[in-house]
PDB file of N, CA and C in Angstrom:
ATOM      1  N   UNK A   1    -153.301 -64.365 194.809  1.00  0.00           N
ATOM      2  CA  UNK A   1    -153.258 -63.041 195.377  1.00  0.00           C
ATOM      3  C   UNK A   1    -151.805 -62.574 195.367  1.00  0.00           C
ATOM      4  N   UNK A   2    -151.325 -61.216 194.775  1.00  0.00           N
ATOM      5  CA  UNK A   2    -149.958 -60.819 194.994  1.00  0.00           C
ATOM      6  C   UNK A   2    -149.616 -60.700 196.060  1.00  0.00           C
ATOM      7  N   UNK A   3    -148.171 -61.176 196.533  1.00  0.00           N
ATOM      8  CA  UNK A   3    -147.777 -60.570 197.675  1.00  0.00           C
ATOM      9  C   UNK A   3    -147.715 -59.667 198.240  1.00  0.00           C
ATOM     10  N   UNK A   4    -147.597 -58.534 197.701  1.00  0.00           N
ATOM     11  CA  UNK A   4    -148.048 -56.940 198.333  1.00  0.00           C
ATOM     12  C   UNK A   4    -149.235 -56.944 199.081  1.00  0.00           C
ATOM     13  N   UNK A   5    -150.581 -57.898 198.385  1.00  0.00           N
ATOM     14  CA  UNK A   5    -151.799 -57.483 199.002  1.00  0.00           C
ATOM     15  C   UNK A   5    -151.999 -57.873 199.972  1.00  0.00           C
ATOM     16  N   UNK A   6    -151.051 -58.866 200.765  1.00  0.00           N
ATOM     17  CA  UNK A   6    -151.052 -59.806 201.912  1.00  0.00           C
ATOM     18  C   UNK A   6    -151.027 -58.971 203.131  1.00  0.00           C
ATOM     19  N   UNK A   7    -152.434 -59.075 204.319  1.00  0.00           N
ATOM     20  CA  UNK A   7    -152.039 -58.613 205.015  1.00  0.00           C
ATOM     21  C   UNK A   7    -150.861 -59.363 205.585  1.00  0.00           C
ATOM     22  N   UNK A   8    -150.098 -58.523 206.587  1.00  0.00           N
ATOM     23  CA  UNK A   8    -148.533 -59.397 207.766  1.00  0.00           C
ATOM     24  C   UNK A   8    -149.908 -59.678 208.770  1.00  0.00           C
ATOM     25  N   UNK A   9    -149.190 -61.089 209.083  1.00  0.00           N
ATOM     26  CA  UNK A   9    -149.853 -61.791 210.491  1.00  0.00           C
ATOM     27  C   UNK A   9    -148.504 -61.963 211.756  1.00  0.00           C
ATOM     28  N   UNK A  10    -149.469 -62.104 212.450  1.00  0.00           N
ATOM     29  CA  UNK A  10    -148.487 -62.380 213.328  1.00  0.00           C
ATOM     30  C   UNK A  10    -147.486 -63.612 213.952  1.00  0.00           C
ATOM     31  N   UNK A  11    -146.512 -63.027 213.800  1.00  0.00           N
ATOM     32  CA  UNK A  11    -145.459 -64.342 213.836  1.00  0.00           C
ATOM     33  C   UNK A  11    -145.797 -65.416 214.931  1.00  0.00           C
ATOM     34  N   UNK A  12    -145.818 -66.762 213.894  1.00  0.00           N
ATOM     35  CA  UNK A  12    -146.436 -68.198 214.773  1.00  0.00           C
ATOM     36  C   UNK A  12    -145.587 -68.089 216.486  1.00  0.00           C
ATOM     37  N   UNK A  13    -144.363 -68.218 216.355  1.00  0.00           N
ATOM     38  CA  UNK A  13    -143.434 -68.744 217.045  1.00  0.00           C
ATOM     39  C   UNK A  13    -143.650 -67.374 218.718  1.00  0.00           C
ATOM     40  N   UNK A  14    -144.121 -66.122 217.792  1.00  0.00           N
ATOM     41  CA  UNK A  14    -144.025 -65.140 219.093  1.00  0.00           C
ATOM     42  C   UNK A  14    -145.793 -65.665 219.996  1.00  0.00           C
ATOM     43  N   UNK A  15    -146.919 -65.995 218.886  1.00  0.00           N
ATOM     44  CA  UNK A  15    -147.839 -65.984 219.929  1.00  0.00           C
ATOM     45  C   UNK A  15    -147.810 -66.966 221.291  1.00  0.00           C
ATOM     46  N   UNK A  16    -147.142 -67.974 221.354  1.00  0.00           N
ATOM     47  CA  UNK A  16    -147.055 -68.952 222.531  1.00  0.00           C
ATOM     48  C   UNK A  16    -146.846 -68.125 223.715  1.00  0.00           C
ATOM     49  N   UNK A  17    -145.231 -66.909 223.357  1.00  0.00           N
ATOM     50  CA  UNK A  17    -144.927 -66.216 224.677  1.00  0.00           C
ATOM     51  C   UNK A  17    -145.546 -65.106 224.613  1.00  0.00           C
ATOM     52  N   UNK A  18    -146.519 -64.527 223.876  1.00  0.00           N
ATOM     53  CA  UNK A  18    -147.038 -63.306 224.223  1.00  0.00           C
ATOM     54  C   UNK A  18    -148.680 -64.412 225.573  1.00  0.00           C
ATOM     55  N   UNK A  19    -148.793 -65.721 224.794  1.00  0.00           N
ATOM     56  CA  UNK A  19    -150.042 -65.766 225.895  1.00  0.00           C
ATOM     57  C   UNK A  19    -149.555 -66.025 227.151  1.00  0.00           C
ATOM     58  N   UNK A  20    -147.609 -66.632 227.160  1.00  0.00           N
ATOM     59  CA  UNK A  20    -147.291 -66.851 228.568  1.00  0.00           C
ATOM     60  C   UNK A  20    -147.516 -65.392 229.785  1.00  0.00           C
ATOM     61  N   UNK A  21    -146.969 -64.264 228.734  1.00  0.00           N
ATOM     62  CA  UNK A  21    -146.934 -63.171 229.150  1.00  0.00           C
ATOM     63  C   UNK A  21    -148.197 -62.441 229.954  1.00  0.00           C
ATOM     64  N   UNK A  22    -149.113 -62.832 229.023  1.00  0.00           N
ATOM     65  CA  UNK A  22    -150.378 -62.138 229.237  1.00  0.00           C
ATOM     66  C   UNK A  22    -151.514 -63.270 230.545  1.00  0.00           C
ATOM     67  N   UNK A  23    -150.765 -64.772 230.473  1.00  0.00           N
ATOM     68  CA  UNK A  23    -151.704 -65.594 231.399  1.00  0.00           C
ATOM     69  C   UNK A  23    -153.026 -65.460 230.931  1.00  0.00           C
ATOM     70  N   UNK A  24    -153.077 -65.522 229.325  1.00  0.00           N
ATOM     71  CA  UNK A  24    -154.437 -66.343 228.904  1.00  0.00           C
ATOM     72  C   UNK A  24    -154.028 -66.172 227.362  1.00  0.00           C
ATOM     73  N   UNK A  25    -154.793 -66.822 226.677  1.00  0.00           N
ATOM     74  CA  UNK A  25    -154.751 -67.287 225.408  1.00  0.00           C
ATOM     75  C   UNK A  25    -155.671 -66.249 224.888  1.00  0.00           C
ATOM     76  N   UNK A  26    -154.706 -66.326 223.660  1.00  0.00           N
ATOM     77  CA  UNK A  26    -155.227 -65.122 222.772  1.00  0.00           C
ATOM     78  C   UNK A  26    -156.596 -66.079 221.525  1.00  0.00           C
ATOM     79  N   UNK A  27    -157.287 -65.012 221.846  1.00  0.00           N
ATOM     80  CA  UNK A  27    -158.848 -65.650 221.172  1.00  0.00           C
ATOM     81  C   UNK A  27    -158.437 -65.039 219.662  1.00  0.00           C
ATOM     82  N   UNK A  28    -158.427 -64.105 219.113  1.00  0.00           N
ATOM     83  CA  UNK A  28    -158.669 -63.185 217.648  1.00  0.00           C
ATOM     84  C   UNK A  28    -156.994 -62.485 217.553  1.00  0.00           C
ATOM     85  N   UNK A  29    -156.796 -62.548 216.391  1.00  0.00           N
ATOM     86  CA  UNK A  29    -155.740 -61.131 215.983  1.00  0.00           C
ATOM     87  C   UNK A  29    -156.181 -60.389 215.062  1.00  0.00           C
ATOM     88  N   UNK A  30    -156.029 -59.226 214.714  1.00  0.00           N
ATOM     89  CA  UNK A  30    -156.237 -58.012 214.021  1.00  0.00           C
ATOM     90  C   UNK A  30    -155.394 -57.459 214.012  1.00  0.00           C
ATOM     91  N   UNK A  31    -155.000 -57.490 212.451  1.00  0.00           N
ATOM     92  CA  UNK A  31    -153.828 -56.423 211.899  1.00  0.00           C
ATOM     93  C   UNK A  31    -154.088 -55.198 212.224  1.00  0.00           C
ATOM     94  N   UNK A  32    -153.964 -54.230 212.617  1.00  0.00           N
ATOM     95  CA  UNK A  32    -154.135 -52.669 213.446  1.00  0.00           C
ATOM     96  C   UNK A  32    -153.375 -51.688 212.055  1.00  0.00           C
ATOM     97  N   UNK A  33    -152.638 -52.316 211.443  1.00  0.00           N
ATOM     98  CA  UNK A  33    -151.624 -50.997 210.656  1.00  0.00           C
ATOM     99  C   UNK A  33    -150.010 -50.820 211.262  1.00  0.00           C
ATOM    100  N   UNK A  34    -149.039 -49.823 210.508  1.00  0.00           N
ATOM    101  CA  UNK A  34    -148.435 -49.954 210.840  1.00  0.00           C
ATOM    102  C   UNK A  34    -147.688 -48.922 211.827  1.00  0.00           C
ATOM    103  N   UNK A  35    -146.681 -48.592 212.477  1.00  0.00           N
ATOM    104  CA  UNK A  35    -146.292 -47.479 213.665  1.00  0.00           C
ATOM    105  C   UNK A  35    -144.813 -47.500 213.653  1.00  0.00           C
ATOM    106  N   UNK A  36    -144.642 -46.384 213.422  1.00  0.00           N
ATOM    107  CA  UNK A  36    -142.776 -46.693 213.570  1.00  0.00           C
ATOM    108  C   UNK A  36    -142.182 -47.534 212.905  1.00  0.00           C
ATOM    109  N   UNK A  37    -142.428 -48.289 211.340  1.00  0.00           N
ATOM    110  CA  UNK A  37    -142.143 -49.547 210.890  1.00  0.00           C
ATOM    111  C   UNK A  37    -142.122 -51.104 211.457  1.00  0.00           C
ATOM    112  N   UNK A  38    -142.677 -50.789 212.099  1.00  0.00           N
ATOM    113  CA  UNK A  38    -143.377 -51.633 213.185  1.00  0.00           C
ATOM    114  C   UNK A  38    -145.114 -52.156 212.798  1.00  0.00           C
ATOM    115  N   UNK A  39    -145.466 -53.552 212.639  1.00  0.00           N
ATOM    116  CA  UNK A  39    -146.414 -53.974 212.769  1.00  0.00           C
ATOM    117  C   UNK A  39    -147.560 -53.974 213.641  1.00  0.00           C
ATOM    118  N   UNK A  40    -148.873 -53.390 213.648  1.00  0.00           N
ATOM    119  CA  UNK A  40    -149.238 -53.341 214.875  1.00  0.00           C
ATOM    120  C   UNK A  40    -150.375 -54.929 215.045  1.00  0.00           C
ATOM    121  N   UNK A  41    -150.637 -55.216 215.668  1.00  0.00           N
ATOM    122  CA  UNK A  41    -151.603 -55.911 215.940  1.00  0.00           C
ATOM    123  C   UNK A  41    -152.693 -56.075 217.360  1.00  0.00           C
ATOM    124  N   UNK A  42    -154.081 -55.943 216.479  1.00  0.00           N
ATOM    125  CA  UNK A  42    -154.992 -56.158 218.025  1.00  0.00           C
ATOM    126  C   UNK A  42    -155.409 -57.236 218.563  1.00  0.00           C
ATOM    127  N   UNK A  43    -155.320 -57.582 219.985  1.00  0.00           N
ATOM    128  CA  UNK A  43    -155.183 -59.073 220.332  1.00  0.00           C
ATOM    129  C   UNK A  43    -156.651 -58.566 221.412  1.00  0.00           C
ATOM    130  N   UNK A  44    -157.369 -60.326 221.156  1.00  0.00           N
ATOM    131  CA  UNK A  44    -158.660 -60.180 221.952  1.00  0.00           C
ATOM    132  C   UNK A  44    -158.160 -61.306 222.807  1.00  0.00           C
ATOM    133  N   UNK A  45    -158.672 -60.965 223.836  1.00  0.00           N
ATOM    134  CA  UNK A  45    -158.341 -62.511 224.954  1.00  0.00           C
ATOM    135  C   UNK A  45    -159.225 -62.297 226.396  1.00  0.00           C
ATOM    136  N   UNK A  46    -159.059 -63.473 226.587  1.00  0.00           N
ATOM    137  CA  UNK A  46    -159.815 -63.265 227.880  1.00  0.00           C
ATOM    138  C   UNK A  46    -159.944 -62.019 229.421  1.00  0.00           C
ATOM    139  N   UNK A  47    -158.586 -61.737 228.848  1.00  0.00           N
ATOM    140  CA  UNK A  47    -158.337 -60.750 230.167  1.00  0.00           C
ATOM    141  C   UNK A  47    -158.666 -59.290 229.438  1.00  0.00           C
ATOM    142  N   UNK A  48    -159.529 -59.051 228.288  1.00  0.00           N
ATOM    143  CA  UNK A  48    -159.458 -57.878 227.710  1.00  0.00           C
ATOM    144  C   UNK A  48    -158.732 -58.173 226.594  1.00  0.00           C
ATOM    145  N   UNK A  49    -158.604 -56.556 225.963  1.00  0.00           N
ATOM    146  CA  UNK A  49    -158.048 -56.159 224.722  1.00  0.00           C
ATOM    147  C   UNK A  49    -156.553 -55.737 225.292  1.00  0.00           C
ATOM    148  N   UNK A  50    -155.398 -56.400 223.814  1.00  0.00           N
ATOM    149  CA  UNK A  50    -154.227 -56.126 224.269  1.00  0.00           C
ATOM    150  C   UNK A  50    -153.707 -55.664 222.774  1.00  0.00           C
ATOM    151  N   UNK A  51    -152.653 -54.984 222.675  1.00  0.00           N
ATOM    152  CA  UNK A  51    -152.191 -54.676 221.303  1.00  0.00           C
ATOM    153  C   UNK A  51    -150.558 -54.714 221.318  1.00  0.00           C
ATOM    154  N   UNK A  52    -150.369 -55.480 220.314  1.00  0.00           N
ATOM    155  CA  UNK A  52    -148.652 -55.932 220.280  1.00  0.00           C
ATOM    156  C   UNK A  52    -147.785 -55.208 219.292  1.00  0.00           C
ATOM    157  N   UNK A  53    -146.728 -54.516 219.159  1.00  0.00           N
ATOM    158  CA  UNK A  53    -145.948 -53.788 218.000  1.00  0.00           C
ATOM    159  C   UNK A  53    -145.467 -54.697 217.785  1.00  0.00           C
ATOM    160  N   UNK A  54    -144.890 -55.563 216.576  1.00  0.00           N
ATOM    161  CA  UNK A  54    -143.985 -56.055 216.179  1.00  0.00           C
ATOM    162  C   UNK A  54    -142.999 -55.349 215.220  1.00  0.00           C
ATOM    163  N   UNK A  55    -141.476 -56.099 215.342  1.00  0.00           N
ATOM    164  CA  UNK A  55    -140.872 -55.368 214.504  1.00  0.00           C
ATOM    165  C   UNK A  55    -140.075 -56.365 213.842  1.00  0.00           C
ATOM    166  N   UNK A  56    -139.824 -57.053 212.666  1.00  0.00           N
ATOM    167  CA  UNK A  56    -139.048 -58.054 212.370  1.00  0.00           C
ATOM    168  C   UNK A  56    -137.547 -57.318 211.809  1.00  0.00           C
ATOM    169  N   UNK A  57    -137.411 -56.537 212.090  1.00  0.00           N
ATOM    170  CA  UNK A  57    -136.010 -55.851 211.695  1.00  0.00           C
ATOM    171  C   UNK A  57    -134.914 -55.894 212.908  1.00  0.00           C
ATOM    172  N   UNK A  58    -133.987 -56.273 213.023  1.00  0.00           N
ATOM    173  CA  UNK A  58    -132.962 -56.170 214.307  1.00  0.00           C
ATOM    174  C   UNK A  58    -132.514 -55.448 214.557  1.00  0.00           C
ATOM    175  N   UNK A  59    -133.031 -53.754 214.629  1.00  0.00           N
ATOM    176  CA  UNK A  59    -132.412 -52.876 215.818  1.00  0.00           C
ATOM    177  C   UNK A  59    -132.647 -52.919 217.438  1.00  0.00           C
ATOM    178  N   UNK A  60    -131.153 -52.670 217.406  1.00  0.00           N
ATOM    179  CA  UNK A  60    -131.074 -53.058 219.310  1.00  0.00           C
ATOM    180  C   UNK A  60    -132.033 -52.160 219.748  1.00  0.00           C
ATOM    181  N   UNK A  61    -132.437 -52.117 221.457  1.00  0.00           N
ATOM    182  CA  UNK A  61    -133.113 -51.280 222.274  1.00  0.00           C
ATOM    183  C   UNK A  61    -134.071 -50.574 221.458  1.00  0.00           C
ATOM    184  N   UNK A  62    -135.277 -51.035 220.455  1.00  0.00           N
ATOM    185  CA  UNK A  62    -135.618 -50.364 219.642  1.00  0.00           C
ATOM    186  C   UNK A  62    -137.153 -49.945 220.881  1.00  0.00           C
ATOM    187  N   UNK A  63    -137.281 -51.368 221.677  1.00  0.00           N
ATOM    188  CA  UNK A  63    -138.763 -50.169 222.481  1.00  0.00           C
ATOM    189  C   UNK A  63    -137.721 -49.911 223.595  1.00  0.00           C
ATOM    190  N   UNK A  64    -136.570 -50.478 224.473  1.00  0.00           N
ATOM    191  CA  UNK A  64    -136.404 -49.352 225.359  1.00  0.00           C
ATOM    192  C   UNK A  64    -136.620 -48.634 226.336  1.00  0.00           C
ATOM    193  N   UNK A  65    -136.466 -47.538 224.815  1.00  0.00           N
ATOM    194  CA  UNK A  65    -136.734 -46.036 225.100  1.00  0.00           C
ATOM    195  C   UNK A  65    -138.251 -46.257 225.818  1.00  0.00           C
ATOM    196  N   UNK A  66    -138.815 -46.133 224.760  1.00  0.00           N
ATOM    197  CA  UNK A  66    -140.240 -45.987 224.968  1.00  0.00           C
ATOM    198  C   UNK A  66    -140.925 -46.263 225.983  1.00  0.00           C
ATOM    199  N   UNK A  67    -140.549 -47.747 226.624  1.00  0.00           N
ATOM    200  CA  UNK A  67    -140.918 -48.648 227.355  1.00  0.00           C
ATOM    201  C   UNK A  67    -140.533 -47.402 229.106  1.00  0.00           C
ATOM    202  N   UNK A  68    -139.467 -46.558 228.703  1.00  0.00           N
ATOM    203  CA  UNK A  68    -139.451 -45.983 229.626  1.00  0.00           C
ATOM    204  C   UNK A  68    -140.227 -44.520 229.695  1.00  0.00           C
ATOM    205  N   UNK A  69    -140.241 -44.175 228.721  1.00  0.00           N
ATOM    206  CA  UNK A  69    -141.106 -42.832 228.232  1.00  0.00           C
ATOM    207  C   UNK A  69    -142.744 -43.277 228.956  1.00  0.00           C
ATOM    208  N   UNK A  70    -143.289 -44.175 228.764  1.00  0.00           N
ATOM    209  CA  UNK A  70    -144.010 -44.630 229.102  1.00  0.00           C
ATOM    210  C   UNK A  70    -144.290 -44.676 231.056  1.00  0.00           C
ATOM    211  N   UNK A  71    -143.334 -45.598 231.202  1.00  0.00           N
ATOM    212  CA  UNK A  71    -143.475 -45.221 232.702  1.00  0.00           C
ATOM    213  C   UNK A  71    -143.340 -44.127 233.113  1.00  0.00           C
ATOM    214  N   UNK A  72    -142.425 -42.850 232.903  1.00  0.00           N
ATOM    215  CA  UNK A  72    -142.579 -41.078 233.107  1.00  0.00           C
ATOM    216  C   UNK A  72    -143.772 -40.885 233.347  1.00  0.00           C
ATOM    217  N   UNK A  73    -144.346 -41.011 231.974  1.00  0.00           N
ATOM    218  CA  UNK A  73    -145.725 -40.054 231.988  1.00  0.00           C
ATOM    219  C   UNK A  73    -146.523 -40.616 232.631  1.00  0.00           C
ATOM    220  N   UNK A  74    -146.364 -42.425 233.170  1.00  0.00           N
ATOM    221  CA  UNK A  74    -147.516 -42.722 234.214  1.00  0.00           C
ATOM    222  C   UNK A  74    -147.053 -42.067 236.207  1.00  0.00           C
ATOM    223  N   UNK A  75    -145.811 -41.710 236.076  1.00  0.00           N
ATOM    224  CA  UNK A  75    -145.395 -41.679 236.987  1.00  0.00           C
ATOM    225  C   UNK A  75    -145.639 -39.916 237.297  1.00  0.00           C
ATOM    226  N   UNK A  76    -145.872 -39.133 235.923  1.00  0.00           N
ATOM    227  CA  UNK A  76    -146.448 -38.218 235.827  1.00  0.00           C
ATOM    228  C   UNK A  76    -147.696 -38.043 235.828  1.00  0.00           C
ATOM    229  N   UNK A  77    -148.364 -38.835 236.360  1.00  0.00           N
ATOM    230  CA  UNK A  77    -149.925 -38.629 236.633  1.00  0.00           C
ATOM    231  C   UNK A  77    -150.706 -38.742 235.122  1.00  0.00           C
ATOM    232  N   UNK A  78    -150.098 -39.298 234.385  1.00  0.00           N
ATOM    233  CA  UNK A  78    -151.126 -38.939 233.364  1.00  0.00           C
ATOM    234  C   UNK A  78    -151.592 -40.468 233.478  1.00  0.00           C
ATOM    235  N   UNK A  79    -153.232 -40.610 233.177  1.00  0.00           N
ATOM    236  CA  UNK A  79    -154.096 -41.779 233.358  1.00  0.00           C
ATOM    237  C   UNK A  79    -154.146 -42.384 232.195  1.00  0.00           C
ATOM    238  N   UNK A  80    -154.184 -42.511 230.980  1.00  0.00           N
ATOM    239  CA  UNK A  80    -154.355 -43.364 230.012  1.00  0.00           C
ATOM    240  C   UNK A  80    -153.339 -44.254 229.576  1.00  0.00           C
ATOM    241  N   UNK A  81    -152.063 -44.200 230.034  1.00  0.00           N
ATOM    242  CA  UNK A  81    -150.861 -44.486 229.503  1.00  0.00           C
ATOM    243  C   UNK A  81    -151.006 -45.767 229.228  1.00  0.00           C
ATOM    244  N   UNK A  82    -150.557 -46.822 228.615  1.00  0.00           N
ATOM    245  CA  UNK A  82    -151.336 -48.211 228.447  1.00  0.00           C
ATOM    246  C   UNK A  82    -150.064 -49.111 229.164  1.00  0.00           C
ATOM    247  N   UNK A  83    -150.439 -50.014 230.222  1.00  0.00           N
ATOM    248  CA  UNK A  83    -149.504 -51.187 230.948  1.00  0.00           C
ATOM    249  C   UNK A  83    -148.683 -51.443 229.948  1.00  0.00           C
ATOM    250  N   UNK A  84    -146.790 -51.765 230.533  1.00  0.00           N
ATOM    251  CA  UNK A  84    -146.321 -52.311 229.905  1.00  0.00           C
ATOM    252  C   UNK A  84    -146.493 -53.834 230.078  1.00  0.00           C
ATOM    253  N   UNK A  85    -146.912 -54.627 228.978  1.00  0.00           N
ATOM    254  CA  UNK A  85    -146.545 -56.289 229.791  1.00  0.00           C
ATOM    255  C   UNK A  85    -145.515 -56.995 229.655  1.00  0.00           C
ATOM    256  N   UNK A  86    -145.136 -56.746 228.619  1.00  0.00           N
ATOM    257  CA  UNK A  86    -143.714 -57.421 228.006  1.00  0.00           C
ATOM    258  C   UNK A  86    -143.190 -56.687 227.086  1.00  0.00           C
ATOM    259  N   UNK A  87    -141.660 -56.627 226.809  1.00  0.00           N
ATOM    260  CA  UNK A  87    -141.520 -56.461 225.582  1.00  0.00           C
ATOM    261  C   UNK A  87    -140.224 -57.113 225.536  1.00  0.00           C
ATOM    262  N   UNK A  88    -139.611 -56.735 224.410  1.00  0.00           N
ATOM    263  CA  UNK A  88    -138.323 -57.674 223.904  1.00  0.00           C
ATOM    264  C   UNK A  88    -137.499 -57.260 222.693  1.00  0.00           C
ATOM    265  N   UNK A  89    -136.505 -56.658 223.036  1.00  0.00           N
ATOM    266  CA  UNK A  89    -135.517 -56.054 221.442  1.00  0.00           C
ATOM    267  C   UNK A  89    -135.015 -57.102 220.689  1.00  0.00           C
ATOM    268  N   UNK A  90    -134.943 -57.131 219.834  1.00  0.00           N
ATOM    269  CA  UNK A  90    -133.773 -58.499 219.204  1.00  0.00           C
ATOM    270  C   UNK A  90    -132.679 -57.580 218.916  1.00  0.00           C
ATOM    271  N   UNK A  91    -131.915 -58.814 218.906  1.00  0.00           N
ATOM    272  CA  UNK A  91    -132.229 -59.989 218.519  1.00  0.00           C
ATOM    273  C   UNK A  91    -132.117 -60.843 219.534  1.00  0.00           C
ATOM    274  N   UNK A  92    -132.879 -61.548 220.350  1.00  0.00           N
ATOM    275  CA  UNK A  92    -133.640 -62.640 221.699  1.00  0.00           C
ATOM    276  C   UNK A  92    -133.579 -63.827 220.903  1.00  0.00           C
ATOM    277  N   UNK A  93    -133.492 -64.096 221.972  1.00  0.00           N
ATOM    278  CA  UNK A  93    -133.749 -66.162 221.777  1.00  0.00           C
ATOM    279  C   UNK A  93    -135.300 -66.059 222.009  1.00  0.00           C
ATOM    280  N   UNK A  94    -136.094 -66.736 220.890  1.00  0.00           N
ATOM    281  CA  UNK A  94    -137.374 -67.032 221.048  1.00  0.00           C
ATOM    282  C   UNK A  94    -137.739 -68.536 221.249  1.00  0.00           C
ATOM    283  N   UNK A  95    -138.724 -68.647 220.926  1.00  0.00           N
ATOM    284  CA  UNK A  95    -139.623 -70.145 221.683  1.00  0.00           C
ATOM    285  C   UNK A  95    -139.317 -71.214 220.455  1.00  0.00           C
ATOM    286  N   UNK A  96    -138.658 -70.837 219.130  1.00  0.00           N
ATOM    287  CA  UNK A  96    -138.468 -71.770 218.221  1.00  0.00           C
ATOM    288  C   UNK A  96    -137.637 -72.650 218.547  1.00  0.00           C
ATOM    289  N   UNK A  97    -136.799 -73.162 217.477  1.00  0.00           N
ATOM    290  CA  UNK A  97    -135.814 -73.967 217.183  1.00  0.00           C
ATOM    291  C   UNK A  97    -134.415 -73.395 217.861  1.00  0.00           C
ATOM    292  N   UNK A  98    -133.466 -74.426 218.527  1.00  0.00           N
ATOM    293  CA  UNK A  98    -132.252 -73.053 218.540  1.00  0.00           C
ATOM    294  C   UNK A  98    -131.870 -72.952 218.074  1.00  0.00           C
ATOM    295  N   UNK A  99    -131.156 -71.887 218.149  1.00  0.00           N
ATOM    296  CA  UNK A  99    -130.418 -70.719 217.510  1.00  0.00           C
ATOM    297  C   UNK A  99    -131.460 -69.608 216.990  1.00  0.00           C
ATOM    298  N   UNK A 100    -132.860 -69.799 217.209  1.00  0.00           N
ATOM    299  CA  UNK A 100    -133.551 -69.013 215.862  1.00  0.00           C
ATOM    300  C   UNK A 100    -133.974 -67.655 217.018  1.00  0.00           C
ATOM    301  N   UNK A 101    -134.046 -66.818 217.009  1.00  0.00           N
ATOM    302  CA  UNK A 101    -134.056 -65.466 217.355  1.00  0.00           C
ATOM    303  C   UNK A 101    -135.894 -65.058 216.877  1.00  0.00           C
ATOM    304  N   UNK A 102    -136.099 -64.000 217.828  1.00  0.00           N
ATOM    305  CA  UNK A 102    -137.588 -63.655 217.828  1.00  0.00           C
ATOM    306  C   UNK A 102    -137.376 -62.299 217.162  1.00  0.00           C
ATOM    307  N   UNK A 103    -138.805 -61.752 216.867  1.00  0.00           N
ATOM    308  CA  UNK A 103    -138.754 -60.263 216.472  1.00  0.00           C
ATOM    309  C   UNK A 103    -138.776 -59.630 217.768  1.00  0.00           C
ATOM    310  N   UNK A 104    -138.462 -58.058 217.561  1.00  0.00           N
ATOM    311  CA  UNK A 104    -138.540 -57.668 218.980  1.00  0.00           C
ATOM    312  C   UNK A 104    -140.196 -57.381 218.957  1.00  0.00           C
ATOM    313  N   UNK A 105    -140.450 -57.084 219.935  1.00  0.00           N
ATOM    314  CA  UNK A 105    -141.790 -56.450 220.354  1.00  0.00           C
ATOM    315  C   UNK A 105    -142.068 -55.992 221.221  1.00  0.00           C
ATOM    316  N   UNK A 106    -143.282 -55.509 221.487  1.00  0.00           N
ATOM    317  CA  UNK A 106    -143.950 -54.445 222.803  1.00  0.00           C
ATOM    318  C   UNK A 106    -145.362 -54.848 223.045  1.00  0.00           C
ATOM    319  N   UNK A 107    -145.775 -55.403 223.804  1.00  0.00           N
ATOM    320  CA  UNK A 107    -146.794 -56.206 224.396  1.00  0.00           C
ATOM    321  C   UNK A 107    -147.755 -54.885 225.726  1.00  0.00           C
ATOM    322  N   UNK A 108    -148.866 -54.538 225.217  1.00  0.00           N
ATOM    323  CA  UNK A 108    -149.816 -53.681 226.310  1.00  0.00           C
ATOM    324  C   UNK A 108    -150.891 -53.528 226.422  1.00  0.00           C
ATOM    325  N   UNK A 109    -151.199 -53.842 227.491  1.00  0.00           N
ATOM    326  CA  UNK A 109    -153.041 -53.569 227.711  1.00  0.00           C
ATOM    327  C   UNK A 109    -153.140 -51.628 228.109  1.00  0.00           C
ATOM    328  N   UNK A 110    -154.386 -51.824 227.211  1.00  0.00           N
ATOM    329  CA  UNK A 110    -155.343 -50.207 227.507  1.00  0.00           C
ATOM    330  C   UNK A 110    -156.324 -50.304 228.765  1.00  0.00           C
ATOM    331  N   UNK A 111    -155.666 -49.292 229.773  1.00  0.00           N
ATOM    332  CA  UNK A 111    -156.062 -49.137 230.954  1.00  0.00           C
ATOM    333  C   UNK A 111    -157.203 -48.443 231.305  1.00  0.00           C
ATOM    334  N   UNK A 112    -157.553 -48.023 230.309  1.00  0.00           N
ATOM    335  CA  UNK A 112    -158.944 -47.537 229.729  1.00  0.00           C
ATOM    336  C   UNK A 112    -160.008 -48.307 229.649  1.00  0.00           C
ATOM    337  N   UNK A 113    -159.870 -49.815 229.793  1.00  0.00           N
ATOM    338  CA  UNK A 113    -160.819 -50.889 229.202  1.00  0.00           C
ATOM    339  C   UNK A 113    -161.440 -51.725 230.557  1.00  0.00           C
TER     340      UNK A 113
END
C-alpha cells in the first residue's frame, strides 16, 4: 500500500496519558479527518465518546487560545461547548523515552452525549 494511502493513527506513546487523563481506557480509535492541520481522532471508552486533535508539528501555544475561547462561550451560556480534559502544546515531555517530546494535543468530551 503507498504511503499516501495510509490512514495517520494515533501516536502509541500519547494513548497511555490520554487514558490517564480521561480515567478509563480507550476501547476503539477512529480517524475523524483533519482540522487546522491537526489530526482528528474519535475515541470510544467507557465513560462515553471523546475526540482528540493531534498535532505532530511544534508550534508553541497552538490550542491555548482555543482552550480559552472555549471556556468564554461556556461561560457565555452557550450549552454545547465540548469539556476541556486535557490538552498539551509541544514541545512537552511525554510518557516515552527521555528526552523524547509528545505531540501537542486537545483532549474533549461532547456534552451533548
Amino acid at each position: 500500500m503507498p504511503q499516501s494511502s495510509r490512514l495517520p493513527t494515533l501516536p502509541g506513546t500519547l494513548k497511555p496519558l490520554l487514558e490517564m487523563q480521561m480515567g478509563t481506557g480507550i476501547l476503539a480509535v477512529r480517524y475523524a479527518g483533519e482540522d487546522g492541520g491537526c489530526e482528528v481522532f474519535a475515541l470510544d471508552t467507557a465513560r462515553g465518546p471523546h475526540t482528540v486533535r493531534v498535532c505532530r508539528r511544534g508550534i508553541p501555544n497552538l490550542f491555548f487560545a482555543e482552550v480559552q475561547a472555549l471556556g468564554q462561550q461556556r461561560e457565555n451560556g452557550q450549552e454545547d461547548v465540548p469539556d476541556v480534559i486535557a490538552f498539551a502544546d509541544a514541545p512537552y515531555a511525554g510518557l516515552g523515552a527521555p528526552g523524547q517530546t509528545g505531540p501537542a494535543f486537545l483532549l474533549l468530551r461532547s456534552r451533548n452525549t
